[in-house]
Structure formats: structure tokens, C-alpha cells
N, C-alpha and C. Protein backbone atom coordinates (compact mmCIF):
# COMPACT_ATOMS: atom_id res chain seq x y z
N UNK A 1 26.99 -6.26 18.88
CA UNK A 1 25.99 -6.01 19.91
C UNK A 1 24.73 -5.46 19.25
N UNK A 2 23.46 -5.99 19.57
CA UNK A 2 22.21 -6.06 18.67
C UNK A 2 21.79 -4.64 20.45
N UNK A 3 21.22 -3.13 19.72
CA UNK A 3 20.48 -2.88 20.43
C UNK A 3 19.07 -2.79 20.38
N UNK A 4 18.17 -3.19 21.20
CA UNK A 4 16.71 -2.96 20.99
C UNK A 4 15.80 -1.10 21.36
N UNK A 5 15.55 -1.03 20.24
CA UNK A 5 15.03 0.09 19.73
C UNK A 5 13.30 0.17 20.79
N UNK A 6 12.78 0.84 21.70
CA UNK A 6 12.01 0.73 22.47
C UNK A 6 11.38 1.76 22.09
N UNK A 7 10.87 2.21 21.08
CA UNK A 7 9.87 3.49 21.28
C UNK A 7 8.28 3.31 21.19
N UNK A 8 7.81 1.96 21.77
CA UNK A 8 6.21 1.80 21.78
C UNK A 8 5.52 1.47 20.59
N UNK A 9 6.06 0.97 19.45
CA UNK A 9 5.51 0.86 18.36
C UNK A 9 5.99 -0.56 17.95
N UNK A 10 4.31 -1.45 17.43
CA UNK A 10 4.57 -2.79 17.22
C UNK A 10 4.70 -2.40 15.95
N UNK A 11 5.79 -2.75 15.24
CA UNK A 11 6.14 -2.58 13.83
C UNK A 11 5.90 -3.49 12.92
N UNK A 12 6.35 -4.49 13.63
CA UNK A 12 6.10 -6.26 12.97
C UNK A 12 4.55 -5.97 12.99
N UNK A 13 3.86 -5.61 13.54
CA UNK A 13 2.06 -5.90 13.54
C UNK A 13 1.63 -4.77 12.21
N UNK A 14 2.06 -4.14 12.03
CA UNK A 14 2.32 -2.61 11.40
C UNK A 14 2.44 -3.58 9.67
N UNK A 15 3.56 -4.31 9.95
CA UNK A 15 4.23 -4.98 8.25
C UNK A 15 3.50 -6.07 7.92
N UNK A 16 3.65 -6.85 9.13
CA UNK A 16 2.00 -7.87 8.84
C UNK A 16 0.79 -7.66 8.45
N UNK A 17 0.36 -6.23 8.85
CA UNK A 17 -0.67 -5.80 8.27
C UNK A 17 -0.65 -5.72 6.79
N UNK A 18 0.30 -4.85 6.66
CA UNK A 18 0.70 -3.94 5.33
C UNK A 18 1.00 -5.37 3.82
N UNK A 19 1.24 -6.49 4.94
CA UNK A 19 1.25 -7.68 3.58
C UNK A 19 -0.04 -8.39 3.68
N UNK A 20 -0.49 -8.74 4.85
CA UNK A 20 -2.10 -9.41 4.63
C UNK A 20 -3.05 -8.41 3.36
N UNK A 21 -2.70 -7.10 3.84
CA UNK A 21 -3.24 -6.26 2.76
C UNK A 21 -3.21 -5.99 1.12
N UNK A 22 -2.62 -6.70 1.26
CA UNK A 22 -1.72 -6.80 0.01
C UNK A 22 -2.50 -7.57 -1.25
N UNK A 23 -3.20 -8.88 -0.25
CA UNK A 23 -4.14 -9.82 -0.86
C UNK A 23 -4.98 -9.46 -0.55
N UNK A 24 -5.69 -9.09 0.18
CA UNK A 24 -7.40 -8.27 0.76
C UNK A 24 -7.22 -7.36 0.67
N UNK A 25 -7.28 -6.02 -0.56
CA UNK A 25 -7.49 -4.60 -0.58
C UNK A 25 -8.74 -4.84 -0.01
N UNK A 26 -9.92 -5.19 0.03
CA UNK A 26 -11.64 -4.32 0.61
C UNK A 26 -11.29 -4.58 2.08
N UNK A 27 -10.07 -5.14 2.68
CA UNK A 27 -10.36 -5.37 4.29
C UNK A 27 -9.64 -4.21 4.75
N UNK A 28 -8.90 -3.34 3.61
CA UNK A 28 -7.87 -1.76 3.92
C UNK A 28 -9.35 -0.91 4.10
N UNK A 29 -10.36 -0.81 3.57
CA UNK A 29 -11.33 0.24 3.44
C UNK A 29 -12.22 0.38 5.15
N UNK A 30 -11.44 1.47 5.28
CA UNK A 30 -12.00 1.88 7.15
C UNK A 30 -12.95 2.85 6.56
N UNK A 31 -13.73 3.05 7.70
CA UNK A 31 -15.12 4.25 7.70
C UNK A 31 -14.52 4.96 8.70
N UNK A 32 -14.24 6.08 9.48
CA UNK A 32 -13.89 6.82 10.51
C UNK A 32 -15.40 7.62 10.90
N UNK A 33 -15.41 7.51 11.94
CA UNK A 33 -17.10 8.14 12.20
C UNK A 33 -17.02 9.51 13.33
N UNK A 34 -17.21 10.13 13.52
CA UNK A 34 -17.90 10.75 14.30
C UNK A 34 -19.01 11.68 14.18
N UNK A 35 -19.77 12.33 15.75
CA UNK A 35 -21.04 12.87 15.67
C UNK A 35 -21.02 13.66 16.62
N UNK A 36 -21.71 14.55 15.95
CA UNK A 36 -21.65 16.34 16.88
C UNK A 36 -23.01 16.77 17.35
N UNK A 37 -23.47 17.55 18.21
CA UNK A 37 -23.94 17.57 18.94
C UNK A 37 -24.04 19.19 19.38
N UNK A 38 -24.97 20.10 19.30
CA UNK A 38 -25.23 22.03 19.15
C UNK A 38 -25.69 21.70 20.58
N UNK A 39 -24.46 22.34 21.30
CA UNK A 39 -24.78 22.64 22.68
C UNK A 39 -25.68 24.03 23.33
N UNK A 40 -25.37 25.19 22.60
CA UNK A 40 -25.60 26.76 22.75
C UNK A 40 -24.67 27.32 22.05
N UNK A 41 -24.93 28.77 21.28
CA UNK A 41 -24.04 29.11 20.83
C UNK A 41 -23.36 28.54 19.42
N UNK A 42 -22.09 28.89 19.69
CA UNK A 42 -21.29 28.04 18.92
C UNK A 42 -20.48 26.82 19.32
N UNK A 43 -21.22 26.09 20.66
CA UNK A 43 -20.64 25.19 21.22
C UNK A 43 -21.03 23.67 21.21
N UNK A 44 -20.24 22.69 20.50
CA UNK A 44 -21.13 21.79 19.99
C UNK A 44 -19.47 20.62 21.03
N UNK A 45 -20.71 19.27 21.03
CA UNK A 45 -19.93 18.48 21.69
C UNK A 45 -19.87 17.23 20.41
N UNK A 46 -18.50 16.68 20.33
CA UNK A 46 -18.59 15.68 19.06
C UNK A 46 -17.88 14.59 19.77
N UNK A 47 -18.61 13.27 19.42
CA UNK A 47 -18.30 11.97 20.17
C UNK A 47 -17.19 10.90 18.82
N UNK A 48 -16.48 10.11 19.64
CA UNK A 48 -15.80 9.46 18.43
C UNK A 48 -16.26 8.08 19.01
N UNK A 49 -16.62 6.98 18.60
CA UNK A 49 -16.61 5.12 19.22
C UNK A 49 -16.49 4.47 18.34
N UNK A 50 -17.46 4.63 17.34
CA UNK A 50 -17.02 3.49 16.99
C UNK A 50 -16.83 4.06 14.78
N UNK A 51 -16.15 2.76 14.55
CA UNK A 51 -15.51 2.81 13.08
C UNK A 51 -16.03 1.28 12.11
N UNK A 52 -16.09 1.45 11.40
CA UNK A 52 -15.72 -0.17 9.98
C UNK A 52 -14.49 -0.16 9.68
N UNK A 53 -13.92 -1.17 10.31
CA UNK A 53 -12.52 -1.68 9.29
C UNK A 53 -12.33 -2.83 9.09
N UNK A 54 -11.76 -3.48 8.67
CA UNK A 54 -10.99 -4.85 8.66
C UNK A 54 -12.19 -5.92 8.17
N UNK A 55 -13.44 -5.41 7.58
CA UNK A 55 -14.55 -6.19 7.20
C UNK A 55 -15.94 -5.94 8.34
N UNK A 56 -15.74 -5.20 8.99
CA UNK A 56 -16.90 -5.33 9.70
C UNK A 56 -16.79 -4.48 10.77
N UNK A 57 -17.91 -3.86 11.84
CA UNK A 57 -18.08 -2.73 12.20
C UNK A 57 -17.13 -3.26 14.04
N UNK A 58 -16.63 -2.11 14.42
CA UNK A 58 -15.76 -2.34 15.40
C UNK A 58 -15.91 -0.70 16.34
N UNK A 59 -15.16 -0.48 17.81
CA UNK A 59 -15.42 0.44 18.41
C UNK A 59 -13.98 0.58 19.57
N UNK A 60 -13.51 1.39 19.16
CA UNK A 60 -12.47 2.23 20.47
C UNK A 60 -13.02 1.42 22.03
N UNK A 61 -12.05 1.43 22.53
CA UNK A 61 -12.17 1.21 23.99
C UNK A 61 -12.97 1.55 25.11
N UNK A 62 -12.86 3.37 24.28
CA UNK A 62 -13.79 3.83 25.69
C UNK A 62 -13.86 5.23 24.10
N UNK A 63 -15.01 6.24 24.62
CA UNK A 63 -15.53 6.67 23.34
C UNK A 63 -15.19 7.94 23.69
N UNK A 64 -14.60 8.90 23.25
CA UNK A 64 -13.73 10.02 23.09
C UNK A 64 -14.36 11.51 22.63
N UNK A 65 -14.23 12.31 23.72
CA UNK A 65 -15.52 13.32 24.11
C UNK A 65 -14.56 15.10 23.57
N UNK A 66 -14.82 15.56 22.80
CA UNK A 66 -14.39 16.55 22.25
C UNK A 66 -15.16 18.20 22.28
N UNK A 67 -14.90 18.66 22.63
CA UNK A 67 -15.84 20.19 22.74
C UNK A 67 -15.28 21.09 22.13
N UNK A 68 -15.72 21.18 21.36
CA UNK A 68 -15.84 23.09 20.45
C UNK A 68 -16.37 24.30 20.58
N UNK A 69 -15.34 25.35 20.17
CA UNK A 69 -16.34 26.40 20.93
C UNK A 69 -15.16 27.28 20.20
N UNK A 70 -15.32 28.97 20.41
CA UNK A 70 -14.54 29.55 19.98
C UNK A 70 -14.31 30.81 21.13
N UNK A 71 -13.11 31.31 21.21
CA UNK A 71 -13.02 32.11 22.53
C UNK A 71 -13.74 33.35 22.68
N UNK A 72 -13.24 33.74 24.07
CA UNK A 72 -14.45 35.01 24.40
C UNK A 72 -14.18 36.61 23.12
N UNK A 73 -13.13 36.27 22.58
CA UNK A 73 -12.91 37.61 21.57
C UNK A 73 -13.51 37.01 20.56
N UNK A 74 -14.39 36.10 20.18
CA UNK A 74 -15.86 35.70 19.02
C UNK A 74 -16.67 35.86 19.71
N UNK A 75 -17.17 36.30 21.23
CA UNK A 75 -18.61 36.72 22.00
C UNK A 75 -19.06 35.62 21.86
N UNK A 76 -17.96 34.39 22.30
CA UNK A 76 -18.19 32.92 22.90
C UNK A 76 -18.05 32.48 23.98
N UNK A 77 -17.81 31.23 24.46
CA UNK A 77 -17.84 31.00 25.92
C UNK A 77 -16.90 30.33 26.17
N UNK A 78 -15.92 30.39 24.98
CA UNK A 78 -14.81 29.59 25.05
C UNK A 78 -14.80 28.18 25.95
N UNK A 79 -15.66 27.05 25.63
CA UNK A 79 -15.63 25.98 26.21
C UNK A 79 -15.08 24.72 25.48
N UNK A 80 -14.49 25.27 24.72
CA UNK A 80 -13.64 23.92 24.06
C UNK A 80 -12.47 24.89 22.95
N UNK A 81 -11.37 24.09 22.00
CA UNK A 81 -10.72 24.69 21.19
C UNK A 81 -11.64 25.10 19.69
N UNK A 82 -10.98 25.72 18.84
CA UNK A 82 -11.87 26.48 17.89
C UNK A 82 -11.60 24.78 17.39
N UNK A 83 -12.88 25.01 15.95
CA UNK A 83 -12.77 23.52 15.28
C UNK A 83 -11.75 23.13 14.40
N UNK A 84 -11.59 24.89 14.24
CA UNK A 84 -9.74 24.65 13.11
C UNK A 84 -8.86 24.51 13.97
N UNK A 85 -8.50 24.36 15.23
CA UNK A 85 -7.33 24.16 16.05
C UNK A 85 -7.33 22.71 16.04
N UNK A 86 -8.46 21.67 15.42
CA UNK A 86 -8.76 20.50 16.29
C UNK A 86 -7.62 19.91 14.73
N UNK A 87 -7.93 20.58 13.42
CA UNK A 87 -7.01 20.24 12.68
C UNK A 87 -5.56 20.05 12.74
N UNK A 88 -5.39 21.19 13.26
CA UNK A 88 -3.75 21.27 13.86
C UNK A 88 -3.30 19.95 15.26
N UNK A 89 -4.30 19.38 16.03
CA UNK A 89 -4.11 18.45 17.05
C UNK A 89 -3.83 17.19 15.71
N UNK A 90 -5.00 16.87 15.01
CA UNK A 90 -5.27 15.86 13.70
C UNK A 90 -3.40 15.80 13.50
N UNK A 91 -3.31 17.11 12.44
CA UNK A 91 -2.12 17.39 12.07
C UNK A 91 -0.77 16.73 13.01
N UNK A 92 -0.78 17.21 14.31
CA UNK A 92 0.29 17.20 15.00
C UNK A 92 0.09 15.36 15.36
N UNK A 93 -0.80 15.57 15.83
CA UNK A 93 -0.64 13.87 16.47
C UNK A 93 -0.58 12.99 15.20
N UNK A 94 -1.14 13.05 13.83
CA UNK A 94 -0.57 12.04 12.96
C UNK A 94 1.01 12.37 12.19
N UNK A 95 1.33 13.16 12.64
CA UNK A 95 2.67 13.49 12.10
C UNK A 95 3.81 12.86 13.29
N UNK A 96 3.87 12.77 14.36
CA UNK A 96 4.32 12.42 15.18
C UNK A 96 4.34 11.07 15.36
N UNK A 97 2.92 10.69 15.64
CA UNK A 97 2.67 9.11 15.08
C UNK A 97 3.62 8.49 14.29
N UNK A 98 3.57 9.14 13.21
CA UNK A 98 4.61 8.23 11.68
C UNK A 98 5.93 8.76 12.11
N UNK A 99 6.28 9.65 12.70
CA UNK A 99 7.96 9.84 13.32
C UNK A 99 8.44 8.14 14.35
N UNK A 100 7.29 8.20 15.66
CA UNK A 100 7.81 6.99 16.36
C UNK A 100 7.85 5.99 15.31
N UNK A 101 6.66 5.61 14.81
CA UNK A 101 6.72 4.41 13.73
C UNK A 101 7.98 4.44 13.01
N UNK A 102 7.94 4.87 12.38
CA UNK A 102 8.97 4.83 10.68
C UNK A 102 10.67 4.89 12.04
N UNK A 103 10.74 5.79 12.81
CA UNK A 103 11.75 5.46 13.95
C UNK A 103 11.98 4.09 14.24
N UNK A 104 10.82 3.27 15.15
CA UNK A 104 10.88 2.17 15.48
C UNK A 104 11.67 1.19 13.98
N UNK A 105 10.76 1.56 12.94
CA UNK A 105 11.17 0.12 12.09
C UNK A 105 12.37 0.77 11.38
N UNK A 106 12.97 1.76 11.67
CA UNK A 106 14.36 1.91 11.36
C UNK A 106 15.60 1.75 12.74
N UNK A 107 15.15 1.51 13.23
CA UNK A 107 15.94 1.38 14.54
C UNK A 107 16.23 2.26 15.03
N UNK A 108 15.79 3.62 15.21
CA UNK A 108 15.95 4.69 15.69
C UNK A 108 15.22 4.97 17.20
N UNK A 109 16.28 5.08 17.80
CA UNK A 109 15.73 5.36 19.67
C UNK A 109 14.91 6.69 19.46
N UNK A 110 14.21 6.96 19.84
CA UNK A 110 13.55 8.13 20.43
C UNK A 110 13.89 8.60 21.77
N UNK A 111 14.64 9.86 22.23
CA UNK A 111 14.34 10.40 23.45
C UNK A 111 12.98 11.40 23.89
N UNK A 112 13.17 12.05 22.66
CA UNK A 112 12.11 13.01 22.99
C UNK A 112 11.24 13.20 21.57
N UNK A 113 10.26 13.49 21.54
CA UNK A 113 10.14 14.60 20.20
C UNK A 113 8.52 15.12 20.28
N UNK A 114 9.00 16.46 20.09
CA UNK A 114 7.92 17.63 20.27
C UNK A 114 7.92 18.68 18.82
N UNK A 115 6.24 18.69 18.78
CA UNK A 115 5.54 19.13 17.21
C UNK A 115 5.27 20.56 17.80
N UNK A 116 5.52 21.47 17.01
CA UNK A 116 5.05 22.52 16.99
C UNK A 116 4.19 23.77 16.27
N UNK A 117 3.03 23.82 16.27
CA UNK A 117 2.27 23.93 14.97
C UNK A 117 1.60 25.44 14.91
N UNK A 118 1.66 26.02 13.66
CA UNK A 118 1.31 27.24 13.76
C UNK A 118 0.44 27.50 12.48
N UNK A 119 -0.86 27.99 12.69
CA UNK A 119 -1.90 28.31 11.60
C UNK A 119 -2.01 29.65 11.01
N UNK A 120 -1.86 30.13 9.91
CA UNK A 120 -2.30 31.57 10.05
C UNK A 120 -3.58 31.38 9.74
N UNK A 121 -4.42 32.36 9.66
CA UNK A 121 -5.72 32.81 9.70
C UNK A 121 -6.33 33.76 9.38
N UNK A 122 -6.54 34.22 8.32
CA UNK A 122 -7.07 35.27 8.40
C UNK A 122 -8.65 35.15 8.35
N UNK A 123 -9.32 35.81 9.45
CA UNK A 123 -10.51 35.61 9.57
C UNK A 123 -11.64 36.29 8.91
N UNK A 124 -11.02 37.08 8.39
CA UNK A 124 -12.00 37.93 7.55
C UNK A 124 -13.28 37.01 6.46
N UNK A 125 -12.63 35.91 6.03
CA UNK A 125 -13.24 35.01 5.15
C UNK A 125 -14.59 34.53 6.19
N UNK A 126 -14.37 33.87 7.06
CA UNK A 126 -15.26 33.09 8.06
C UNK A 126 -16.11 34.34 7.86
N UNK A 127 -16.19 35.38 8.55
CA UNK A 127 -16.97 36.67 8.78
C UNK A 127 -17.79 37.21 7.88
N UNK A 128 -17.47 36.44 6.68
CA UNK A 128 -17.65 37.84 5.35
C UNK A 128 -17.45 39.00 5.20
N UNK A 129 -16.00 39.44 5.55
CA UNK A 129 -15.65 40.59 5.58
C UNK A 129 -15.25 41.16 3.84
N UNK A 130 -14.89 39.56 3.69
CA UNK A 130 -13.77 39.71 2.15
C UNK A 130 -14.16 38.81 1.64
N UNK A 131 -14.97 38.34 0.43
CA UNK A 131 -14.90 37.12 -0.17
C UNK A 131 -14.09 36.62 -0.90
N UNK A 132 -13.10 37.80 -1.18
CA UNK A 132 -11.47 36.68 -2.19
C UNK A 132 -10.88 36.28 -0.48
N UNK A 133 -11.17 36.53 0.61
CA UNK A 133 -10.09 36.23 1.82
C UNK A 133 -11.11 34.62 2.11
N UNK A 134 -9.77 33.11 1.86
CA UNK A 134 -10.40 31.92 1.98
C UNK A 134 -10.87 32.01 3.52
N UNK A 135 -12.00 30.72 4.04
CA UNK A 135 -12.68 30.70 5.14
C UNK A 135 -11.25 29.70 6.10
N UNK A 136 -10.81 29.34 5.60
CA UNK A 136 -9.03 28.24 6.14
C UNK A 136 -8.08 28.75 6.32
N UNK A 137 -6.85 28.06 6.88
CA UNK A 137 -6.02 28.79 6.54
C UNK A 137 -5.29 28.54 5.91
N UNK A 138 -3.79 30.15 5.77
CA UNK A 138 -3.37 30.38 4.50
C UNK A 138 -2.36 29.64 4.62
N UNK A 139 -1.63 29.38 5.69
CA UNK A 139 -0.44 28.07 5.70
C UNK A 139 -0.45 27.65 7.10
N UNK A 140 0.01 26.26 7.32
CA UNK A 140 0.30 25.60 8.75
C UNK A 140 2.31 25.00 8.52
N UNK A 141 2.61 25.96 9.54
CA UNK A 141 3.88 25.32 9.45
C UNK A 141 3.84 25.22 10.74
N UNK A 142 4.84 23.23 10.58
CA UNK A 142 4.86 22.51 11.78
C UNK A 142 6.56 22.35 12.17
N UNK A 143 6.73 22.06 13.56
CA UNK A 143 8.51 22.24 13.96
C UNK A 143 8.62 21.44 14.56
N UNK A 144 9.38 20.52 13.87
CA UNK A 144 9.76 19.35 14.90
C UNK A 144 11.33 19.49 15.73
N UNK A 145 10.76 19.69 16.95
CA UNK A 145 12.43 18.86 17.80
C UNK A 145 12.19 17.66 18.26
N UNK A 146 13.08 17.35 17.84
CA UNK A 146 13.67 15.37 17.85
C UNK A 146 14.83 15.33 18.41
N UNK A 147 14.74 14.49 19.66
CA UNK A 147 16.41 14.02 20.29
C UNK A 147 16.33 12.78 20.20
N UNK A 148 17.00 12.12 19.60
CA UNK A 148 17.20 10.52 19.02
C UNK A 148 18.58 10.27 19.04
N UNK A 149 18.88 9.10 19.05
CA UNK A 149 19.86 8.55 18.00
C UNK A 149 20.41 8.35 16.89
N UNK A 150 20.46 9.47 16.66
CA UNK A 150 20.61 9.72 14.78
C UNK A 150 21.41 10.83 14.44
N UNK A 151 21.24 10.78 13.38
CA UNK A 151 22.03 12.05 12.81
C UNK A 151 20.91 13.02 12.19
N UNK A 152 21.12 14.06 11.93
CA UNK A 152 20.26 15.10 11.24
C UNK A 152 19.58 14.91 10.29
N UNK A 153 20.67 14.16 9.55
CA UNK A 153 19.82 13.51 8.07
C UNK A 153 18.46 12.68 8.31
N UNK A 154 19.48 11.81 8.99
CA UNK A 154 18.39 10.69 9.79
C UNK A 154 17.38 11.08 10.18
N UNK A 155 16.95 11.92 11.11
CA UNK A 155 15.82 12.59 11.66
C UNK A 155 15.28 13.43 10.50
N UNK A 156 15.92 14.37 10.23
CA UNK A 156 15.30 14.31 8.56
C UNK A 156 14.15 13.73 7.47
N UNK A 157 14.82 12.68 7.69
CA UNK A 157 14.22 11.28 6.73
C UNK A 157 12.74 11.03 7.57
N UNK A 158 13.07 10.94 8.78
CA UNK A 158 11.59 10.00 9.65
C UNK A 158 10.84 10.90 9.24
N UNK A 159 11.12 12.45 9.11
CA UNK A 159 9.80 13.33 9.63
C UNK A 159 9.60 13.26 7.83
N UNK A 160 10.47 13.49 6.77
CA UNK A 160 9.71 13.57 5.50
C UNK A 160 9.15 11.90 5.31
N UNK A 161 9.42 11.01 6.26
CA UNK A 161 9.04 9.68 5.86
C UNK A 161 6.97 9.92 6.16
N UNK A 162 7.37 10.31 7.63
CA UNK A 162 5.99 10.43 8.44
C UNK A 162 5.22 11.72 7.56
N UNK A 163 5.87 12.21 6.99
CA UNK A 163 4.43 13.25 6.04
C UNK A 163 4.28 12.72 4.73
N UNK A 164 5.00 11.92 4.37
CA UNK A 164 4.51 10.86 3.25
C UNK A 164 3.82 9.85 3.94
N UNK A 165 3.72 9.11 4.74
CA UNK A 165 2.37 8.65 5.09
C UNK A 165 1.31 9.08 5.88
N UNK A 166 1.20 10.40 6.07
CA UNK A 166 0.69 10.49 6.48
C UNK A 166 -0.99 11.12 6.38
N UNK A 167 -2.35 10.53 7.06
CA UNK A 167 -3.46 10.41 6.42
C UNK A 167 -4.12 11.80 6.59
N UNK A 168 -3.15 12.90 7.57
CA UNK A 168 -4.49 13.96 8.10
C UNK A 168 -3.35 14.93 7.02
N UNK A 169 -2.07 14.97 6.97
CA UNK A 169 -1.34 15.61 6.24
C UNK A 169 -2.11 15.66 4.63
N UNK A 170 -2.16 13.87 4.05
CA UNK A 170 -2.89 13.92 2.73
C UNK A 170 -4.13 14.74 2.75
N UNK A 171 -4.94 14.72 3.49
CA UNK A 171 -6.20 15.35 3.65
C UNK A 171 -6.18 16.85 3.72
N UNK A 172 -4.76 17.20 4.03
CA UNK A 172 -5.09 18.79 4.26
C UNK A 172 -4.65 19.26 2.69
N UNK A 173 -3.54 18.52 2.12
CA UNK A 173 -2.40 19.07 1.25
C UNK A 173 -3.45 19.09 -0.17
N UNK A 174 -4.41 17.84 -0.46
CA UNK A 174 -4.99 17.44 -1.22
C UNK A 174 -6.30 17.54 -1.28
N UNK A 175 -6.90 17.79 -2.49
CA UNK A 175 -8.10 17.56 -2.63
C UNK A 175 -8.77 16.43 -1.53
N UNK A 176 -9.88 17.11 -0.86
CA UNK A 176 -10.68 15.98 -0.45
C UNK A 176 -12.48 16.05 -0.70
N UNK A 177 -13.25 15.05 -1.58
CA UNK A 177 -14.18 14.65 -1.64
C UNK A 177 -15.28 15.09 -0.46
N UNK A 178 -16.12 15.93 0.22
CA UNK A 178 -16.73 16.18 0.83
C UNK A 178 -18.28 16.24 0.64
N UNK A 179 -19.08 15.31 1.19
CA UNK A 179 -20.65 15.77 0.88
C UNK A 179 -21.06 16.44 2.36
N UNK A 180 -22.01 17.19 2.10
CA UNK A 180 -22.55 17.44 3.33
C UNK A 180 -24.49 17.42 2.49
N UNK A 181 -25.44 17.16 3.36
CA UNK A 181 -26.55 16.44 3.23
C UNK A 181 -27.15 17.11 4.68
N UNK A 182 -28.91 17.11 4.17
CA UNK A 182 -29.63 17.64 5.12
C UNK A 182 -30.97 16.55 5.51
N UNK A 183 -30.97 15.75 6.22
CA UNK A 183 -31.62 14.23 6.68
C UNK A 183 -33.00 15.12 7.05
């Protein structure tokens, strides 16, 4: 008895990709864009639409509206999450992402599964209270509960599968290349 594995993820489109790519590396090279926007304060609004991938310039469905801000104990107006929390969303939703995936193309059912993410912070850095205290934070540990079809190991595997591919995980763990520029 063949069961079908339903957790929302085209996998076959996923492997097809991953071999067309194979012969066209410059059609792998995406641009990810977005643009921010100083509302008052420390409250800025940042838009996401559109991206370059696959050879040529392309755009999301509908364009994705984000607000920053930091709460009323920074003598803010708390109108959006701080901008380091937006890391931890980054964090959580691409880690989860590669759980259903790497699930799906292992045949693993999904019932449930919930990320749980915790930043420390010490803020003193942001402030200039301390300049050996970094402006980031000092660790993010994430908790996955997973109810699947599997065994422990198994579930195991997806989540170290999904932080080996995963692009906001590489970005935090690793060096990343940053310019910033004044137009």
C-alpha cells in the first residue's frame, strides 16, 4: 500500500529545479530586494515586490508591507516588531520551510510543527553603554515540536536537514558580505 504524503510542498518542482540548475548556474543567481521607508521616530515602513531570478526581473503577487518600530520601554511607539525580531520571523519561517520540504520528499506526513525562537540580547551594545558588549545577539536558540510520522531520529534528520539548507540560517551562522552606501 503506496501512502501519499500531503504536506503542501511541490517537491518534484523543487528537484526539477535543482537539475535544470545544474546546467544554468547564472539562472540560480536571485537578487532579493527590499525598501524602507523613516516614518517618525524609530518607525520605518519596508516594502518587499519585486526580485531577479531565473534570468530576468520578476515580482510577488501582491507586495508585502512590514513595520518597525521598537516598544514603549525604548520611548517608542511600538508600531511594528523591533528589526532584530524580524530576524528571528526570517529564522523561524525558513527553518520550518525546509522541515515541510525535506518531510514531503522523504515521505514524511506532517501533523503539526511549531518553531520556537528565543534571542538573547544584551542591549547595552546598541546604546553604547559597553563597547566590548556586541550590537546582536549573543545566541538564538530555536525549538522545534514536530508531530509526524516518524520516529525521533527521523524528525531529527528533517530539522538538521532544513538548517543545512537553509538560506537565513547560512546568513546568520556565517560571514555575510554587507555594503551599505550613501546615494
Amino acid at each position: 500500500m503506496t501512502t501519499t504524503v500531503a504536506n503542501g510542498v511541490n517537491v518534484q518542482a523543487l528537484l526539477d529545479a535543482r537539475e535544470a540548475l545544474k546546467d544554468a548556474p547564472e539562472a540560480a543567481q536571485f537578487v532579493w530586494r527590499a525598501s524602507s521607508t523613516w516614518r517618525n521616530g524609530v518607525h520605518s515602513t519596508t516594502t518587499v515586490k519585486e526580485f531577479y531570478g531565473l534570468g530576468q526581473e520578476r515580482a510577488h503577487k501582491s507586495e508585502a508591507v512590514f513595520d518597525a518600530d521598537h516598544p514603549e520601554v525604548f520611548a517608542a511607539e511600538d508600531n511594528g516588531v523591533t528589526p532584530i525580531e524580524y530576524l528571528l520571523v526570517g529564522l523561524a519561517s525558513c527553518l520550518t520551510a525546509g522541515v515541510a520540504s525535506v518531510a514531503q520528499n522523504r515521505g514524511i506526513q506532517l501533523r503539526s510543527v511549531e518553531a520556537t525562537l528565543e534571542g538573547a540580547h544584551d542591549i547595552r551594545g546598541i546604546l553604547g553603554v559597553d563597547p566590548d558588549v556586541r550590537n546582536g545577539f549573543n545566541d538564538i536558540k530555536v525549538t522545534f515540536h514536530i508531530d509526524a510520522d516518524a520516529s525521533k531520529q527521523d524528525i531529527e534528520a528533517l530539522v538538521a536537514q532544513s538548517q543545512k539548507r537553509s538560506a537565513v540560517f547560512d546568513a546568520l551562522t556565517n560571514p555575510t558580505n554587507v555594503t551599505v552606501d550613501v546615494a
